[in-house]
N, C-alpha and C. Protein backbone atom coordinates (compact mmCIF):
# COMPACT_ATOMS: atom_id res chain seq x y z
N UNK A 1 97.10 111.23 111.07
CA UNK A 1 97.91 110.66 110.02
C UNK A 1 97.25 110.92 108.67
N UNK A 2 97.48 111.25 107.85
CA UNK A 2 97.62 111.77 106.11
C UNK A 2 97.12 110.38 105.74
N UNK A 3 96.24 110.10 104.81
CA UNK A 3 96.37 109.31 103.91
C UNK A 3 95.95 109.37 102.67
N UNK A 4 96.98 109.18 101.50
CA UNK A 4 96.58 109.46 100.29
C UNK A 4 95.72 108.67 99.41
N UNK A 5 95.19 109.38 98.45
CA UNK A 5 94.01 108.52 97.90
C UNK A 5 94.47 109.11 96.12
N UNK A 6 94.43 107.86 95.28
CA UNK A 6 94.43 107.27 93.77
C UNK A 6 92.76 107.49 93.81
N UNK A 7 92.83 108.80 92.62
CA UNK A 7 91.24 108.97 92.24
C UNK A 7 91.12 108.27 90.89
N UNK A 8 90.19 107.50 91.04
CA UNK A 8 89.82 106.69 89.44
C UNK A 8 89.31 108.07 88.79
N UNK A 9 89.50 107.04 87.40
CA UNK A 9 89.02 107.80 86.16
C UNK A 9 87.80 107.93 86.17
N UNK A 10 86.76 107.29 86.83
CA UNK A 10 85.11 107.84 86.50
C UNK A 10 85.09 108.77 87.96
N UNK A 11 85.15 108.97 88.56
CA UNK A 11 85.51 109.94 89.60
C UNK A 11 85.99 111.59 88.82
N UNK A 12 86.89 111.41 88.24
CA UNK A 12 87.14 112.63 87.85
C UNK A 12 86.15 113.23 86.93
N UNK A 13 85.80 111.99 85.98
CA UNK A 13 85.00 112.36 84.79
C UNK A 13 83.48 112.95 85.23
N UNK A 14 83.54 112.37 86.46
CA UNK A 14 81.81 112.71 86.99
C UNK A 14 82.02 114.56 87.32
N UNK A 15 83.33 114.98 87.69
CA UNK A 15 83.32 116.22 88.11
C UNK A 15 83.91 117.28 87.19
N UNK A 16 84.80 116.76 86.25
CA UNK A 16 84.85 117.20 85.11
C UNK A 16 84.38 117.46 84.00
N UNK A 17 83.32 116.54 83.71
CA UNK A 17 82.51 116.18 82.37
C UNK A 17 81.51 117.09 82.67
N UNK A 18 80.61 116.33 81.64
CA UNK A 18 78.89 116.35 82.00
C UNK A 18 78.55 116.43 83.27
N UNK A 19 77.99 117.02 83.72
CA UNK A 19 76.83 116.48 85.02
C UNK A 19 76.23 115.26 84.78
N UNK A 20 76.26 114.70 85.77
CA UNK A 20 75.14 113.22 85.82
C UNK A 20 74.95 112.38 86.88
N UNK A 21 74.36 111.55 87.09
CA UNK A 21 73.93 111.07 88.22
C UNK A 21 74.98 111.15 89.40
N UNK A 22 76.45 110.41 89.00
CA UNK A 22 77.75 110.61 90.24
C UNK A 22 78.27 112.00 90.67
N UNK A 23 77.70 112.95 90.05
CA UNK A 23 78.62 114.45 90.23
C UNK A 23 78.67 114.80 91.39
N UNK A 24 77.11 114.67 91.96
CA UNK A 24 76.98 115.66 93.49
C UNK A 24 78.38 114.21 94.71
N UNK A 25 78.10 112.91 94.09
CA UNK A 25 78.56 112.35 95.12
C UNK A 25 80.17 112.46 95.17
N UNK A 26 80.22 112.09 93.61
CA UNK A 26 82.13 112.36 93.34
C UNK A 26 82.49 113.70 93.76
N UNK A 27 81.90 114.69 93.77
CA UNK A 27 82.30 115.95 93.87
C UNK A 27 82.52 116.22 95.82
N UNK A 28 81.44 115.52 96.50
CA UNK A 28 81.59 115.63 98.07
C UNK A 28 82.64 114.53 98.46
N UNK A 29 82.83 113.15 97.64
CA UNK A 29 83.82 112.55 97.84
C UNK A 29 84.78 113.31 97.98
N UNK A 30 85.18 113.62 96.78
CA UNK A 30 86.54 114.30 96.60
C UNK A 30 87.66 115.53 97.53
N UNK A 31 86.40 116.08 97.97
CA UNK A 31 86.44 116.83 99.23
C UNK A 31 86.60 116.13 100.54
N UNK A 32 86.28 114.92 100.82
CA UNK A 32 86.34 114.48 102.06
C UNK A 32 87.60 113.97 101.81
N UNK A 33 88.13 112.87 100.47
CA UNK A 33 89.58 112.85 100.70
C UNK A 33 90.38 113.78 100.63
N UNK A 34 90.38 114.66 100.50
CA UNK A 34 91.61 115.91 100.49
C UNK A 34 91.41 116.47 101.64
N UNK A 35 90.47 116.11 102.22
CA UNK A 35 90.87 116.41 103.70
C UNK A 35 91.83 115.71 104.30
N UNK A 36 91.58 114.20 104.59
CA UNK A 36 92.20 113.32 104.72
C UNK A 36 93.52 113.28 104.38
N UNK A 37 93.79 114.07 103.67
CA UNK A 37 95.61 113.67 103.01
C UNK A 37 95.27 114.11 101.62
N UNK A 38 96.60 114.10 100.65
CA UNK A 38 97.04 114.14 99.18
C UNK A 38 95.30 113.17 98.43
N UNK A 39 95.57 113.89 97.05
CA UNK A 39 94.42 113.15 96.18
C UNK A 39 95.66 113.11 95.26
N UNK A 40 95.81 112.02 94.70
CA UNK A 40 96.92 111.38 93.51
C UNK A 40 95.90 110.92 92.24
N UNK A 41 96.77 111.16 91.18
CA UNK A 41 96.66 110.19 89.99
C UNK A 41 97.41 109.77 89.29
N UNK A 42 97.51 108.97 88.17
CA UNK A 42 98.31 108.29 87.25
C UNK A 42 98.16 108.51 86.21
N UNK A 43 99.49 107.97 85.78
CA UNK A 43 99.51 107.83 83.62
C UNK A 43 98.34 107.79 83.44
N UNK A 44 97.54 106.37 83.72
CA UNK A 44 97.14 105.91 83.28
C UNK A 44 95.36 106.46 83.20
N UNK A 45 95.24 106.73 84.28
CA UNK A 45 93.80 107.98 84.40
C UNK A 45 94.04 108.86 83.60
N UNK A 46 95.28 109.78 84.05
CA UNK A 46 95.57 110.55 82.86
C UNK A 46 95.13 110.58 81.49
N UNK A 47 96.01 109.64 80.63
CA UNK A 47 95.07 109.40 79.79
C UNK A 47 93.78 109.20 79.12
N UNK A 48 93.01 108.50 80.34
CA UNK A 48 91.54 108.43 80.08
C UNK A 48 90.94 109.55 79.98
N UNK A 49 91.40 110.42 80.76
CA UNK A 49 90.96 111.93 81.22
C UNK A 49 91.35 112.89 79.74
N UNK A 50 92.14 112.52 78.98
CA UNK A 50 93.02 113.18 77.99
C UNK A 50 91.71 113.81 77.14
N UNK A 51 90.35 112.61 76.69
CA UNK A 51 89.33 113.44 75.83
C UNK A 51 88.38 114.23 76.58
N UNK A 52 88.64 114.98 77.66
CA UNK A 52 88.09 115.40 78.27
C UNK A 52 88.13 117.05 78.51
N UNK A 53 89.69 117.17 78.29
CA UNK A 53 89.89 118.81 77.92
C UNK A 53 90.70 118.83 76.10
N UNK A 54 90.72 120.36 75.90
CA UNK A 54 90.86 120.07 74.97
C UNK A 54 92.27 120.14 74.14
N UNK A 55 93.36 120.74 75.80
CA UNK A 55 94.79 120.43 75.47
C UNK A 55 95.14 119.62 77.01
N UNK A 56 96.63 119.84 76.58
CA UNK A 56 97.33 119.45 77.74
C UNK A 56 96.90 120.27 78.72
N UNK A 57 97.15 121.72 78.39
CA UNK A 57 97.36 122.69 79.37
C UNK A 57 96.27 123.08 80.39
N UNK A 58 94.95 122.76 79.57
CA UNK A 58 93.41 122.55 80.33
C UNK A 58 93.48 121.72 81.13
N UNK A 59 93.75 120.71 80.89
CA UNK A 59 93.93 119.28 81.95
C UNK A 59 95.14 119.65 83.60
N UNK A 60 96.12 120.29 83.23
CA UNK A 60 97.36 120.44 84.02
C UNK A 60 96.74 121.77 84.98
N UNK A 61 95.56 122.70 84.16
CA UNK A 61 95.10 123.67 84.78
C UNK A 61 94.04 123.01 86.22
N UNK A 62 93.57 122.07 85.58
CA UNK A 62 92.15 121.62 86.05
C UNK A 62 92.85 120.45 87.56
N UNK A 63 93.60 120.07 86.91
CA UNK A 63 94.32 119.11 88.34
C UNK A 63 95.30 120.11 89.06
N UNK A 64 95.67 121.22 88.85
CA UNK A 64 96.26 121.84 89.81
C UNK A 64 95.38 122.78 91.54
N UNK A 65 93.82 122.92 90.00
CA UNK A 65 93.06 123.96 90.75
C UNK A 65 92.32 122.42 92.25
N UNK A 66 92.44 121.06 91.50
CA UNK A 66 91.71 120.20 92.72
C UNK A 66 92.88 120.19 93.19
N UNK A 67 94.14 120.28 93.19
CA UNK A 67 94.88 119.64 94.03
C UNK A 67 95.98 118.27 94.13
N UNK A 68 95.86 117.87 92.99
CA UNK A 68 95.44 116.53 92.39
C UNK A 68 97.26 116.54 91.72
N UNK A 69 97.46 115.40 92.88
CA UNK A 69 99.15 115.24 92.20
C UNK A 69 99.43 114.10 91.31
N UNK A 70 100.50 114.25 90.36
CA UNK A 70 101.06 113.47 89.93
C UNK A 70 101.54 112.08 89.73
N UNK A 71 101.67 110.70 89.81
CA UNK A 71 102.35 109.87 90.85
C UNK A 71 102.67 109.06 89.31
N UNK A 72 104.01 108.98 88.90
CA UNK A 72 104.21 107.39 88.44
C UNK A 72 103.93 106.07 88.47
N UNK A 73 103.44 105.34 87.58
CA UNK A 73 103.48 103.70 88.06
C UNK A 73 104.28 103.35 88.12
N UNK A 74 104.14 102.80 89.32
CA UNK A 74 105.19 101.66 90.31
C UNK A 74 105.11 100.63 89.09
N UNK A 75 106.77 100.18 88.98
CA UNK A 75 106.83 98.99 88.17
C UNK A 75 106.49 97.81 89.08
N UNK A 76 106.98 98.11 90.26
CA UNK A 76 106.30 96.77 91.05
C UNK A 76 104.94 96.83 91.10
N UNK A 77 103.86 97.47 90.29
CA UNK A 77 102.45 97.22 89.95
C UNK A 77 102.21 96.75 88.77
N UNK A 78 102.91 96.65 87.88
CA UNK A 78 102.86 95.82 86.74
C UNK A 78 102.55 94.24 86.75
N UNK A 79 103.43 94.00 87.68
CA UNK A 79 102.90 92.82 87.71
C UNK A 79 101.43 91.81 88.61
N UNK A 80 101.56 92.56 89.40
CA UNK A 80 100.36 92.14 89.77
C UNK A 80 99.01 92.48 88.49
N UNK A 81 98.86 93.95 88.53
CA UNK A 81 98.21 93.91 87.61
C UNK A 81 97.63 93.00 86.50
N UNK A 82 98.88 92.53 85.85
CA UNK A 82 98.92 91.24 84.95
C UNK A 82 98.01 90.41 85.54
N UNK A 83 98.55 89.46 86.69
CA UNK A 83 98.40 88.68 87.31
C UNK A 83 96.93 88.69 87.20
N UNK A 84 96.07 89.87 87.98
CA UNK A 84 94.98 90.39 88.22
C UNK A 84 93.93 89.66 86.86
N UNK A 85 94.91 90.67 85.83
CA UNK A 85 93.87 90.78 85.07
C UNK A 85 93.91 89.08 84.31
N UNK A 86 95.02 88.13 84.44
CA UNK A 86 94.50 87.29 83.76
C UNK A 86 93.72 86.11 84.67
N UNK A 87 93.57 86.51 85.86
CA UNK A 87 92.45 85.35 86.58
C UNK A 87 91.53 86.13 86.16
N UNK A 88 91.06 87.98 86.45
CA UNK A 88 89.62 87.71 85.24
C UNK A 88 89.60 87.09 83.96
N UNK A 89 89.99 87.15 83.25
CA UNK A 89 90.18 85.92 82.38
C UNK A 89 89.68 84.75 81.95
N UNK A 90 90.56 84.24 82.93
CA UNK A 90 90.29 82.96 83.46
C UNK A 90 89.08 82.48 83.81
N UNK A 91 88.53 83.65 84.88
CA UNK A 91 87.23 83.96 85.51
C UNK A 91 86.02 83.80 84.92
N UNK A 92 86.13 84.17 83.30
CA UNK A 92 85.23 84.62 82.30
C UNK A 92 85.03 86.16 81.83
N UNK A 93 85.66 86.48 82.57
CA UNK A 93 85.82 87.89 81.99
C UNK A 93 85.71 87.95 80.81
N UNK A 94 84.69 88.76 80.09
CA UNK A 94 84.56 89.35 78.87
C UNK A 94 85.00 90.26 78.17
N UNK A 95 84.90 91.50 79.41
CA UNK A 95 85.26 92.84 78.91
C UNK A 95 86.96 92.73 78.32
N UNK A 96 87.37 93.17 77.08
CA UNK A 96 88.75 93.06 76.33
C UNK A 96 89.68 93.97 77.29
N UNK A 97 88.91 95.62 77.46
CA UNK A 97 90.10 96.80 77.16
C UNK A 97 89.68 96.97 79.21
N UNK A 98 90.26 95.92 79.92
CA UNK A 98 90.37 96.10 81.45
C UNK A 98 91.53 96.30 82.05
N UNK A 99 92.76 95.85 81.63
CA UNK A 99 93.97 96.26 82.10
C UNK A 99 93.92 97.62 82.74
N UNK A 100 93.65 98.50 81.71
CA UNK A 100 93.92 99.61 82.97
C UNK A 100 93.04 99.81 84.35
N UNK A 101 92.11 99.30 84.47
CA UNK A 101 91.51 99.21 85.63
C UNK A 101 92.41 98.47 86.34
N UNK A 102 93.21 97.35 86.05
CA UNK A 102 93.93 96.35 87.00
C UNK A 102 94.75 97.23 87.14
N UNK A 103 95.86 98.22 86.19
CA UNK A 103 97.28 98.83 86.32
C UNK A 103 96.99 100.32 87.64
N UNK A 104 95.61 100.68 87.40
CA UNK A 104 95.17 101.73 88.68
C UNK A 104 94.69 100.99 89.83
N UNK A 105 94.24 99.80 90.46
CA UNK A 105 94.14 99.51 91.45
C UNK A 105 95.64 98.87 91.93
N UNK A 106 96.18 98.30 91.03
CA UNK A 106 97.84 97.61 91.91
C UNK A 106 98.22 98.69 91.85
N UNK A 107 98.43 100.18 91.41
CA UNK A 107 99.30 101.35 91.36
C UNK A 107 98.60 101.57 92.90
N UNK A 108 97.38 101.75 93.13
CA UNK A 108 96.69 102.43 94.78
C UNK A 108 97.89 101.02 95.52
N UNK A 109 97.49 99.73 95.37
CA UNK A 109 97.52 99.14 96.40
C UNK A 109 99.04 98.93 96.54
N UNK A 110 99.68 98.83 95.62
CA UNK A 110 101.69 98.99 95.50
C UNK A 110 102.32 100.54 96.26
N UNK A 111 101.40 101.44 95.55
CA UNK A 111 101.70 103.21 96.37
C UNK A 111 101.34 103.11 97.65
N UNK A 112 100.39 101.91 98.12
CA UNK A 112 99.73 102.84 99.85
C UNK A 112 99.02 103.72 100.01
N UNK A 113 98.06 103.91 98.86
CA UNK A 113 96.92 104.88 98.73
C UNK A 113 95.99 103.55 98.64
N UNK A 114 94.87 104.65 99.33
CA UNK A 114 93.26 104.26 98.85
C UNK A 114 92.82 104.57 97.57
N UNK A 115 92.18 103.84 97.51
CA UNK A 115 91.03 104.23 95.87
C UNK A 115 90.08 104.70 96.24
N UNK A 116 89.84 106.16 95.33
CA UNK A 116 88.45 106.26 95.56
C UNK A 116 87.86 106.30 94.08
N UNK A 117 86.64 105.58 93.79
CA UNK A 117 85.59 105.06 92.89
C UNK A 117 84.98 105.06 92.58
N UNK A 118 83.97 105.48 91.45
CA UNK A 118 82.95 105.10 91.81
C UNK A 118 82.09 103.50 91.53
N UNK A 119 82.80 102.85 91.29
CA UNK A 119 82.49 101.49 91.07
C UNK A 119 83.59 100.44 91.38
N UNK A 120 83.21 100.09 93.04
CA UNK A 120 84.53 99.14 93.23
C UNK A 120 84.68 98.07 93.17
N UNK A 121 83.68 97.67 92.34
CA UNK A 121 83.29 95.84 92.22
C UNK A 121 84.40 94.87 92.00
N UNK A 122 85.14 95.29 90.66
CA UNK A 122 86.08 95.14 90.32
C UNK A 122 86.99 94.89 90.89
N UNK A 123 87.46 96.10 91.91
CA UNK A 123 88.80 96.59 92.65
C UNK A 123 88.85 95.63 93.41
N UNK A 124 87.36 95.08 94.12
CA UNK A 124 87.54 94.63 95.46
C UNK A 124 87.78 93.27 95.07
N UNK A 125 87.43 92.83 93.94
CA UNK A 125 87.38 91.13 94.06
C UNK A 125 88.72 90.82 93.34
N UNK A 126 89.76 91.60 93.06
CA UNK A 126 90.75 91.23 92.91
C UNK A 126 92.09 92.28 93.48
N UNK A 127 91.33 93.00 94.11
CA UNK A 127 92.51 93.23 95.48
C UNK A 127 91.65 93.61 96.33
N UNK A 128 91.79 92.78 96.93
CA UNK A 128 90.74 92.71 98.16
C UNK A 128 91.65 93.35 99.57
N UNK A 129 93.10 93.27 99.27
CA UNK A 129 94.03 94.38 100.52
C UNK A 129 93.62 95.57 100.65
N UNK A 130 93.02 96.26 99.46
CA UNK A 130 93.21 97.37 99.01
C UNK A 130 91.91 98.49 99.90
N UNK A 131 92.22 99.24 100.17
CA UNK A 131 91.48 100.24 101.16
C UNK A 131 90.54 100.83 99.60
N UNK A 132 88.77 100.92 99.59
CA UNK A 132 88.74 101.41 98.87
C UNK A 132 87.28 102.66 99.34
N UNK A 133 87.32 103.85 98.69
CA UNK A 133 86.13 104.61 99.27
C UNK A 133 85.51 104.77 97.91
N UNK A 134 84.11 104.50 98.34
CA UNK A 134 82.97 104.22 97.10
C UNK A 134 81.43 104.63 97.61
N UNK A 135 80.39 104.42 97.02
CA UNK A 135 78.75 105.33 97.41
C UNK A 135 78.96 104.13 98.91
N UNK A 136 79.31 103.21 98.73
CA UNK A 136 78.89 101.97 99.47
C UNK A 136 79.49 102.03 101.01
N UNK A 137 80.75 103.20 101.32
CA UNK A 137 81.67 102.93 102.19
C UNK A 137 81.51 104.76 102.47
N UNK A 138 81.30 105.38 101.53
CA UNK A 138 81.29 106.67 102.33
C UNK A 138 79.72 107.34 101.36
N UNK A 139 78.98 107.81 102.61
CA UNK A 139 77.97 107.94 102.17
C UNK A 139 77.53 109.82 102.96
């Protein structure tokens, strides 16, 4: 059975960017899910990813050559998301600009993809349904 996997934004950046400490791991990750099934992303990575090449067309080049499809946000991830992000909040959450971390884990866990991460601290303590592959789970 196929299963698709929502690659976060520091995932890509580790294999796109600079070299640095996550490259060798994001880079063998990335390979083990595309074995597994489809590697997906979103608007919303998208964007993050945007200062990273230096047009569109670099970026559309660079996700075609991984493999790396397309996927809309689910409006039925909006709301959770919300939800998500205002018990951190609540929580004490500090960090201001987190939403999109909440709008890419309810997009994995609303789509039926896994996340893969490299930091799932986050992911896990407020969707804890959510299938996620990280240094911690695939090694």
């Amino acid at each position: 059975m196929k299963i698709s996997t929502l690659v976060d934004t520091n995932v890509l950046v580790d294999v796109w960017g600079p070299p640095g400490a996550g490259t060798e791991w994001s880079t063998s990750a990335l390979a083990s899910c595309r074995r597994d099934g489809p590697l997906v992303t979103s608007p919303i990575v998208w964007a993050e990813l945007a200062p990273l090449a230096p047009d569109q067309s670099a970026l559309d080049v660079a996700a075609r050559r991984m493999g790396l499809e397309r996927e809309d946000l689910p409006w039925d991830a909006a709301f959770p998301a919300g939800q998500a992000h205002a018990r951190y909040r609540r929580a004490g959450g500090t960090r201001e600009r987190t939403l999109p971390d909440f709008l890419i884990g309810a997009h994995a866990l609303v789509g039926g993809h896994r996340l893969l991460t490299r930091d799932p601290r986050g992911y896990r303590s407020y969707f804890p349904d959510l299938q996620i592959v990280s240094p911690e789970t695939l090694r």
